[in-house]
Protein backbone atom coordinates (compact mmCIF):
# COMPACT_ATOMS: atom_id res chain seq x y z
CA UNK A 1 0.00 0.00 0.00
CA UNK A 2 1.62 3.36 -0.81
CA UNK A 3 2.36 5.69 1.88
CA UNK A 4 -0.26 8.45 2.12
CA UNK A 5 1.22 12.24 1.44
CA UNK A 6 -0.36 14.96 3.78
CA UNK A 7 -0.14 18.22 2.35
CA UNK A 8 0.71 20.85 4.55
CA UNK A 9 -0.73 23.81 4.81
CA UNK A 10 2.17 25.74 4.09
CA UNK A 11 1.91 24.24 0.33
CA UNK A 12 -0.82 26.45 -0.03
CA UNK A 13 1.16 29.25 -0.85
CA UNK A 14 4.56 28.36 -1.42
CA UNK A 15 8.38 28.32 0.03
CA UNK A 16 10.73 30.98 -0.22
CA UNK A 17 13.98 32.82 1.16
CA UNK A 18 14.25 36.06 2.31
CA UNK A 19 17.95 37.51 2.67
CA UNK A 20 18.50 40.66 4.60
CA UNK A 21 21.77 42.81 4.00
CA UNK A 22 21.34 45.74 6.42
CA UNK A 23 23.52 48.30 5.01
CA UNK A 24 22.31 51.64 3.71
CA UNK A 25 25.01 54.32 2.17
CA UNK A 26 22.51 56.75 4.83
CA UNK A 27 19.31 56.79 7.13
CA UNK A 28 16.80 57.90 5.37
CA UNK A 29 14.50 60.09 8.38
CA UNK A 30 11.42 58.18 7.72
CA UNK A 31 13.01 54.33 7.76
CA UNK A 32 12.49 51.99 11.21
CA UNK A 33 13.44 48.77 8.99
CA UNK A 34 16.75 47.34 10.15
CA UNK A 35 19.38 49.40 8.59
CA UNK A 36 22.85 50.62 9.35
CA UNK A 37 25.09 52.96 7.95
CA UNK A 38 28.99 51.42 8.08
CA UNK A 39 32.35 52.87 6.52
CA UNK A 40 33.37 49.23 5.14
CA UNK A 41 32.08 46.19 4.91
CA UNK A 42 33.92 42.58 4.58
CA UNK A 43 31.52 40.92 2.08
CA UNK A 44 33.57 37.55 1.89
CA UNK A 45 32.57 37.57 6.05
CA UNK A 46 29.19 38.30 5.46
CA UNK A 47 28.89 35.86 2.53
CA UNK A 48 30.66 32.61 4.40
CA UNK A 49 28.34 34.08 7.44
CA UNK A 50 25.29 34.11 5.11
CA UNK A 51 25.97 30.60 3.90
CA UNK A 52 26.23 29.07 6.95
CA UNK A 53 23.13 30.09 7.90
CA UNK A 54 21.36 28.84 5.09
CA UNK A 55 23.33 25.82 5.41
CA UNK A 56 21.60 25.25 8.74
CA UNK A 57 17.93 26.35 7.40
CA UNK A 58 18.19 23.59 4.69
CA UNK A 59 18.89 20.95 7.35
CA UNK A 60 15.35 21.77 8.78
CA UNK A 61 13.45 22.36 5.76
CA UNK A 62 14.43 19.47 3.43
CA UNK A 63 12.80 18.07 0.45
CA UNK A 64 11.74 21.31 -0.68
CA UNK A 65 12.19 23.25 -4.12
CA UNK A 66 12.15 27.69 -3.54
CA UNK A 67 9.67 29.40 -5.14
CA UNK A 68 11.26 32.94 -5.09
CA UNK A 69 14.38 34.66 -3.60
CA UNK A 70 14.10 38.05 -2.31
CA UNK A 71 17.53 39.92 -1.21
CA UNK A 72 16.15 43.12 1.07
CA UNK A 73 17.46 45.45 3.68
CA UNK A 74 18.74 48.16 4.06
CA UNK A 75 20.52 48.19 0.26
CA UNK A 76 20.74 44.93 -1.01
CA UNK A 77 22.19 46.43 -4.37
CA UNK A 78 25.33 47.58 -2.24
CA UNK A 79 26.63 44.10 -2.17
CA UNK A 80 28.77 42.57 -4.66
CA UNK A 81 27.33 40.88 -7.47
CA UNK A 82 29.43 38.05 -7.10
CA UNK A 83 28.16 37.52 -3.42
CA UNK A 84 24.56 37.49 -4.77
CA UNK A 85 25.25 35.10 -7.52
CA UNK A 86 27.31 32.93 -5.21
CA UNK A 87 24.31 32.74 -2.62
CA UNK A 88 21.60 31.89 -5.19
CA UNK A 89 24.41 29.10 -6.43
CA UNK A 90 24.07 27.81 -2.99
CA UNK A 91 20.21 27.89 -2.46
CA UNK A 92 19.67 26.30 -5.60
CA UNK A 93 22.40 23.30 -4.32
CA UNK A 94 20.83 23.34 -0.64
CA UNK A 95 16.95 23.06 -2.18
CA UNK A 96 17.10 23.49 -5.73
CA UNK A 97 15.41 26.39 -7.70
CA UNK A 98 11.88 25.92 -9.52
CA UNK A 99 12.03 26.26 -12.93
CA UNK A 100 9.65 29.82 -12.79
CA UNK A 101 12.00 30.83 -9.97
CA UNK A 102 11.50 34.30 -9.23
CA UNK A 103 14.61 36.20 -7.48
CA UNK A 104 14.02 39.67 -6.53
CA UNK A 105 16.61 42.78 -5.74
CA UNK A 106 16.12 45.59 -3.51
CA UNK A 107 18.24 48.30 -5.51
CA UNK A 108 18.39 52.64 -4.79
CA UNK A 109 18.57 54.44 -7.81
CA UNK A 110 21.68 56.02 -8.15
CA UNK A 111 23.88 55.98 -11.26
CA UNK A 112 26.31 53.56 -8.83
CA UNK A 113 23.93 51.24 -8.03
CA UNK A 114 22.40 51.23 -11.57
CA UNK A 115 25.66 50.64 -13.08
CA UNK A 116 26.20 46.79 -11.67
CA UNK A 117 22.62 46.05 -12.72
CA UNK A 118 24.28 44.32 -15.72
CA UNK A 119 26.29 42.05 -13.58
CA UNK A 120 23.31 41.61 -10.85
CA UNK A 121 21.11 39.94 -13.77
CA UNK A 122 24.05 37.75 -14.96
CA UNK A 123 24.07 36.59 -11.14
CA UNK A 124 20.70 35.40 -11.35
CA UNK A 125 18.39 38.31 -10.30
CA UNK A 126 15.05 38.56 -12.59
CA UNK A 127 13.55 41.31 -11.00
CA UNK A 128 14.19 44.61 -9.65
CA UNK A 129 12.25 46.24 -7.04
CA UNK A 130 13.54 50.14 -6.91
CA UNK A 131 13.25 52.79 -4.43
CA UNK A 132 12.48 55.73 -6.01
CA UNK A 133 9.56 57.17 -2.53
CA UNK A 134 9.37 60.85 -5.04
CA UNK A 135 8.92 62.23 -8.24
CA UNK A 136 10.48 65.86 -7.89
CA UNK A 137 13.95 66.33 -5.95
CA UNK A 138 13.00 69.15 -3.59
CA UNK A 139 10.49 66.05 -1.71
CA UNK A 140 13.73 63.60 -2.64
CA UNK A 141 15.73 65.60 -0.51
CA UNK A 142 13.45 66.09 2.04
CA UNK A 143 12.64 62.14 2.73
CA UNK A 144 16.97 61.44 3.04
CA UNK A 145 17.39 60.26 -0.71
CA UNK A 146 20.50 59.99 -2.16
CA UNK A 147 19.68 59.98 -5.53
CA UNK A 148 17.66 62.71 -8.13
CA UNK A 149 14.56 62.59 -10.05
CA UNK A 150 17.10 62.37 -13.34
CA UNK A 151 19.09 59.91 -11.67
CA UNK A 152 16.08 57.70 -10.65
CA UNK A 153 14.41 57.56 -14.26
CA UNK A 154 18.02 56.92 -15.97
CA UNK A 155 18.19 54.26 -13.21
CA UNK A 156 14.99 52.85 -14.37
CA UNK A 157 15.51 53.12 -18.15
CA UNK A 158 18.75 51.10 -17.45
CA UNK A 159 16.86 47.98 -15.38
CA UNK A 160 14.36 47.95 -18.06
CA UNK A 161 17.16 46.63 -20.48
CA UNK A 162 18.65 44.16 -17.89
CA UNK A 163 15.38 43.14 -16.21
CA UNK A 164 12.15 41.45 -17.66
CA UNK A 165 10.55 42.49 -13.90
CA UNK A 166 10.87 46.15 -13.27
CA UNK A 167 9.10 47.57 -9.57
CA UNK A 168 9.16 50.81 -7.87
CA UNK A 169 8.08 52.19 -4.71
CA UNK A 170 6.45 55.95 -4.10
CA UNK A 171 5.34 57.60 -1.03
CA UNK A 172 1.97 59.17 -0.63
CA UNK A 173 1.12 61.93 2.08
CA UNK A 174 4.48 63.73 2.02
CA UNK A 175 4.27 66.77 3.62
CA UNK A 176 3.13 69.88 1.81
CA UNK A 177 1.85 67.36 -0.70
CA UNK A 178 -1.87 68.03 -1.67
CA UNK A 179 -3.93 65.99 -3.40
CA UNK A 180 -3.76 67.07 -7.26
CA UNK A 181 0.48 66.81 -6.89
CA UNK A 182 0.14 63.43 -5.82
CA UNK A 183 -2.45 62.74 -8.44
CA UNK A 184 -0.08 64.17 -10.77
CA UNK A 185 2.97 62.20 -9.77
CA UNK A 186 1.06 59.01 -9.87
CA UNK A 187 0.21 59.44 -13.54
CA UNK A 188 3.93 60.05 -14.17
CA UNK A 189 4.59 56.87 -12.30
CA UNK A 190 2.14 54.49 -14.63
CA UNK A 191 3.76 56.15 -17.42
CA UNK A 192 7.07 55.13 -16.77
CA UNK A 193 5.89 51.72 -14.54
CA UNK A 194 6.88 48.16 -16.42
CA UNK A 195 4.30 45.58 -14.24
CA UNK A 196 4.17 46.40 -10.94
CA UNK A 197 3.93 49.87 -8.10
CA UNK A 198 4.68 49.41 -4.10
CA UNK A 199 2.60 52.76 -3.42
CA UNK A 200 2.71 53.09 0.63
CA UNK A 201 1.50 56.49 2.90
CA UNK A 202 4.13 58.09 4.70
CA UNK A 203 4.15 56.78 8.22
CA UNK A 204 5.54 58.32 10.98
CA UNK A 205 7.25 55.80 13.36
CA UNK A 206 8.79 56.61 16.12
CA UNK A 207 12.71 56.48 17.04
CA UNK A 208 13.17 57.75 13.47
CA UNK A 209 14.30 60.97 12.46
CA UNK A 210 10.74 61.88 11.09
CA UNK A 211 9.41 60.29 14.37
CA UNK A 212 11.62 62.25 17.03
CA UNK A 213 10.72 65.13 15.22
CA UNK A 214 7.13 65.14 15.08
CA UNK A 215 6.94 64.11 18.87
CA UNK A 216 8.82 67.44 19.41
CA UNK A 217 5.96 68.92 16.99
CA UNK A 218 8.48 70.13 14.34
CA UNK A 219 7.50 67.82 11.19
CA UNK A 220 5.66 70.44 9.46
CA UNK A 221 3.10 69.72 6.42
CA UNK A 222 1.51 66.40 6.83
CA UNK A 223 -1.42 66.18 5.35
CA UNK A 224 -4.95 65.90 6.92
CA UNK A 225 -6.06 62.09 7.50
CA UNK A 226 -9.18 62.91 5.73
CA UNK A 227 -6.83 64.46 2.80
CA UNK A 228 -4.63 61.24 3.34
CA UNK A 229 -7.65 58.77 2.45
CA UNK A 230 -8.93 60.67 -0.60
CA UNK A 231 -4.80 60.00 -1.56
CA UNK A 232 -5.35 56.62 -1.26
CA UNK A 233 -9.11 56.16 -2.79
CA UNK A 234 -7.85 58.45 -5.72
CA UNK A 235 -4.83 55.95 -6.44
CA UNK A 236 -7.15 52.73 -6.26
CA UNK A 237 -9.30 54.16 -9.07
CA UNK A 238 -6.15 55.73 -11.40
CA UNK A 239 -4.34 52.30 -10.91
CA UNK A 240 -7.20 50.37 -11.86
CA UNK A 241 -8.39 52.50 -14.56
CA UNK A 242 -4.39 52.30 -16.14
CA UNK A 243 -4.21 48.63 -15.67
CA UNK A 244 -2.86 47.92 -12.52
CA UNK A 245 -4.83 47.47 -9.55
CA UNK A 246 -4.52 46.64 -6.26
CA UNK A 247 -3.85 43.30 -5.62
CA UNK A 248 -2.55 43.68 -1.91
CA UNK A 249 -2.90 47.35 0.06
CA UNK A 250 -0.07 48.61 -1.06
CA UNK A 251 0.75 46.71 -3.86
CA UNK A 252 -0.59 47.16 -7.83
CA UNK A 253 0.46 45.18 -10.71
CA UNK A 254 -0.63 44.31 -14.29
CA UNK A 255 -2.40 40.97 -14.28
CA UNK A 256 0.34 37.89 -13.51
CA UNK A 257 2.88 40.34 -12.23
CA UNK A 258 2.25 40.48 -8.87
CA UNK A 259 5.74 39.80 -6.62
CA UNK A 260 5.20 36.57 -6.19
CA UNK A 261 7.75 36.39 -3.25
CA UNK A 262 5.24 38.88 -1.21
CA UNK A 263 2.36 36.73 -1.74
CA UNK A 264 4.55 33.86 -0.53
CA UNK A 265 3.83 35.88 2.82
CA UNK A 266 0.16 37.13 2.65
CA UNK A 267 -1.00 33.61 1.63
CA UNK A 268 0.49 32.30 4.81
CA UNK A 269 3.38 29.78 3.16
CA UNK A 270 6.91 29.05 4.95
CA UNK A 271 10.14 31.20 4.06
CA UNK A 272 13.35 31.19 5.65
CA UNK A 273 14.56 34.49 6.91
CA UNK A 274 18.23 35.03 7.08
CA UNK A 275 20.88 37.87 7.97
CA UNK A 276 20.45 40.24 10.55
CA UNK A 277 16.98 41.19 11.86
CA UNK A 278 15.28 38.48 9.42
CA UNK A 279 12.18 36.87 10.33
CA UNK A 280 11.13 33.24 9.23
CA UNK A 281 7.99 31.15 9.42
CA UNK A 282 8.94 27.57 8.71
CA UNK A 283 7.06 24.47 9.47
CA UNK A 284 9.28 21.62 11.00
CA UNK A 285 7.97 18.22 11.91
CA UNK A 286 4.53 19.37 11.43
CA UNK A 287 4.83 22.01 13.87
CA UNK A 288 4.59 25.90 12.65
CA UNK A 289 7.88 28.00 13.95
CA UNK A 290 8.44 31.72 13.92
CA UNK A 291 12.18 32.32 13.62
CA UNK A 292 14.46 35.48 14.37
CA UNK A 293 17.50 36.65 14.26
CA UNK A 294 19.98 38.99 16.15
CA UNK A 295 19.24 42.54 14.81
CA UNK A 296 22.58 44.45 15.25
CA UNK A 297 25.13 43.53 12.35
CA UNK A 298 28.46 42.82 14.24
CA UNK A 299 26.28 41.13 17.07
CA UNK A 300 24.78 39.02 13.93
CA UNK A 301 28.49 38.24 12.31
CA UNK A 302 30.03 37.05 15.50
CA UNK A 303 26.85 35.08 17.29
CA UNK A 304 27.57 31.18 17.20
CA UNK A 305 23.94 31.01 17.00
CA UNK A 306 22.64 33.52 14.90
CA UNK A 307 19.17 32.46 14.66
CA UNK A 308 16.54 31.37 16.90
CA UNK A 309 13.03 30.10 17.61
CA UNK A 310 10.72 32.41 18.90
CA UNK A 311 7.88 30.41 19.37
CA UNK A 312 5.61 27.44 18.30
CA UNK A 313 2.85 29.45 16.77
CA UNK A 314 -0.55 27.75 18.09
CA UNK A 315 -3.53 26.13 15.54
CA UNK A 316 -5.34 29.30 16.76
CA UNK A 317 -2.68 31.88 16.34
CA UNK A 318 -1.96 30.65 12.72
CA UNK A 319 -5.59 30.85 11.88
CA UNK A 320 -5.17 34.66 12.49
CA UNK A 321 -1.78 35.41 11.24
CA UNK A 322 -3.57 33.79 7.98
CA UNK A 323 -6.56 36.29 8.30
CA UNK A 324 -4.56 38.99 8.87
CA UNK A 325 -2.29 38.65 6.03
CA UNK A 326 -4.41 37.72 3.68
CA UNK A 327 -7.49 39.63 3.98
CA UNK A 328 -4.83 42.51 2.64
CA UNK A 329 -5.01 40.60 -0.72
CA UNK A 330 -7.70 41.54 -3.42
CA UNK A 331 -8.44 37.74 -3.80
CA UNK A 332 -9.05 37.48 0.27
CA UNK A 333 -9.01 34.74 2.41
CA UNK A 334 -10.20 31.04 2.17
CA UNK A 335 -12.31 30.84 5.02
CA UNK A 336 -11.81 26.27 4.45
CA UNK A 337 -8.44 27.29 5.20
CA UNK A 338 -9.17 29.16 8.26
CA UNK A 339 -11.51 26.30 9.52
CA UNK A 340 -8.77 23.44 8.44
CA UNK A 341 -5.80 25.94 10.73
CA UNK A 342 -7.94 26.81 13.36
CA UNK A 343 -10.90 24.00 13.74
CA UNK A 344 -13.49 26.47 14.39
CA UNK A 345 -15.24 28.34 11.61
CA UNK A 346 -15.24 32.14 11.01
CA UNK A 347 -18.54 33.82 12.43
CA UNK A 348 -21.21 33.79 9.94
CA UNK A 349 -23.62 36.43 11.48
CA UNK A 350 -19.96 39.14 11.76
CA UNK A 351 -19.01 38.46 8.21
CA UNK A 352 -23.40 38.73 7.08
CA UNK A 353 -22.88 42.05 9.35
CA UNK A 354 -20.12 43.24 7.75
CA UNK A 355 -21.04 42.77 3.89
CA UNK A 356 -24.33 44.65 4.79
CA UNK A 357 -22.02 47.72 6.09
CA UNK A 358 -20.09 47.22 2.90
CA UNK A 359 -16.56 46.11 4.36
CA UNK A 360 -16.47 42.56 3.36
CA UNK A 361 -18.31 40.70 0.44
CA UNK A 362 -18.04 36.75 0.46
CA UNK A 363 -17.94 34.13 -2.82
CA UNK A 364 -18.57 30.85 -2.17
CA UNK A 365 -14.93 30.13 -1.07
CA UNK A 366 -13.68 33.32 0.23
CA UNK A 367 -14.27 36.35 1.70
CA UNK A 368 -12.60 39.58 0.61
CA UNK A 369 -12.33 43.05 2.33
CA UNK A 370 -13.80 45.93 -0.14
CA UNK A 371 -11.77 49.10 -0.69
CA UNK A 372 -13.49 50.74 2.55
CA UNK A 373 -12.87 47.78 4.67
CA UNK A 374 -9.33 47.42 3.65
CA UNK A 375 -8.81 50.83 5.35
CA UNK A 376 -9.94 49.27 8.31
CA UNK A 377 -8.59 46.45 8.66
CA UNK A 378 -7.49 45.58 11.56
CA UNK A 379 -11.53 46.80 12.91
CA UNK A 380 -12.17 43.80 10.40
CA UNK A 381 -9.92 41.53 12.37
CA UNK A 382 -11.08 42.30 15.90
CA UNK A 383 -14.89 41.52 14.70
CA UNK A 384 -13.73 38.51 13.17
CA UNK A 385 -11.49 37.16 15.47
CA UNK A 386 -13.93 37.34 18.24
């Protein structure tokens, strides 16, 4: 009799491996991601470190083939081309690579960065993912960039030619930013855009630059929350209308170009996280475990044990990490799923409540929050998650 296979849930939405390189040329005021401004950096240390450490995550995850790649930080396009190549060399000998493979590149476009683009693609990388936050230099300046509105399109016209998968990220709600300049901007973007637009509202977190100072009540301009949400509900319906809607909050691409790596996370599946600060879902033995590692770089480099386990995550608690990342997606969230993670079903008279108010509407298999309930999200959550 052959041996039964269980699928686990996990294969629902994939595998992939998330590499963090936290350096950053400079802090950019608004950034509270994990990333460090250093005068030199040993990249054969950080690549034998980097190795290692995926060399230890393939012990746990065996048997497995990697969906997508995704190198982010900090600057990811400040490392070496060879180190990139030589660490998707080793993931595809640790797991091996599918054959639709995507491998994605965090890159700042400045003519420095842009100029090893060539050699980044001959390492492997198939798509870009650029940080361009502004359209006109004075608001360039402003958020810490290091690069120019010039700089940033001759950045972009030169990934085009290296890259079949081309994505840039914008900021909304700048200050001093009113609604018909951001309009503006955003039809600039989709006229330069390949697939795909990371389009995210400036948020003010605090112990950042932008944070400290608007504590102190000296970050002047920001616009009105009520301005802020007519910024977001006019870029739903000028995406859409050009092509590329939302298929995740923040995230618009043409149809079949959506970053496939960032799904791999809103549809709930396991990725390894490694380098400093890197999170990780993986499931081991059955059992569903958040990893993390140490945050500071040095700290990171020298640790004998760079990563560890944070926690088993419960039946219960994976049922709403599900919910919560993937009610963000246009296609919503498969409430068989939720029953199969969590054994308990989702409450039918909160979601009948809720598609009356107009924040959710349900298909047979899903259900999916509508543009008003996606501002409210995590409302959404607490109603469902009762």
């Amino acid at each position: 009799m052959s041996e039964r296979v269980i699928t686990q849930d996990w294969q629902n939405a994939g595998f992939g491996i998330y590499i963090h390189w936290p350096f950053c040329a400079a802090k950019c005021p608004y950034c509270d991601f994990n990333s460090h401004v250093r005068n030199s950096v040993d990249h054969d240390q950080w690549l034998a470190a980097l190795i290692d450490e995926l060399q230890i995550a393939s012990e746990r995850t065996k048997n497995r083939v990697v969906n997508t790649v995704f190198f982010g930080g900090g600057t990811p396009s400040l490392m070496q081309p060879r180190v990139v190549q030589k660490l998707i060399e080793t993931i595809d000998n640790l797991w091996g690579l599918s054959p639709n493979v995507e491998i994605t590149l965090e890159a700042n476009p400045t003519s420095v960065e842009a100029g090893k683009f060539f050699d980044f693609a001959h390492a492997g990388v198939n798509r870009v993912s650029m940080g361009v936050q502004a359209l006109n230099d004075p608001d360039l300046k402003r958020l810490g960039r290091m690069h120019s509105v010039a700089e940033a399109q001759s950045a972009f016209d030169i990934a085009k030619t290296h890259f079949k998968r081309v994505s840039f990220d914008l900021i909304y709600a700048r200050q001093d930013q009113t609604l018909t300049d951001w309009e503006s901007e955003l039809r600039r973007a989709l006229d330069m855009a390949v697939d795909h637009l990371s389009l995210y509202q400036l948020t003010i977190e605090p112990q950042t630059a932008f944070g400290n100072l608007f504590e102190r009540g000296k970050l002047h301009g920001l616009p009105a929350d009520d301005t802020a949400a007519d910024m977001y509900d006019i870029t739903q319906q000028i995406c859409t209308d050009a092509g590329m809607p939302a298929y995740e909050v923040s995230n618009h691409a043409a149809a079949g170009q959506e970053s496939q790596h960032n799904l791999i996370y809103w549809r709930y599946g396991d990725y390894v996280g490694v380098g400093p600060g890197a999170h990780g879902r993986i499931t081991v033995g059955g059992k569903r475990i958040a990893t993390e590692s140490i945050r500071n770089p040095e700290a990171w480099l020298n640790a004998d044990q760079k990563t560890k386990d944070v926690e088993i995550i419960s039946n219960t608690d994976q049922a709403a990490e599900y919910l919560m990342m993937s009610l963000r997606l246009s296609e919503g969230s498969d409430v068989a799923r939720f029953k199969n993670l969590s054994g308990q079903y989702l409450p039918n008279d909160v979601i009948t409540t809720l598609c009356t108010d107009g924040l959710l509407r349900q298909t047979n298999s899903h259900i999916i929050a509508t543009q008003k309930g996606r501002i409210i999200l995590n409302a959404l959550l607490r109603d469902l998650l009762v």
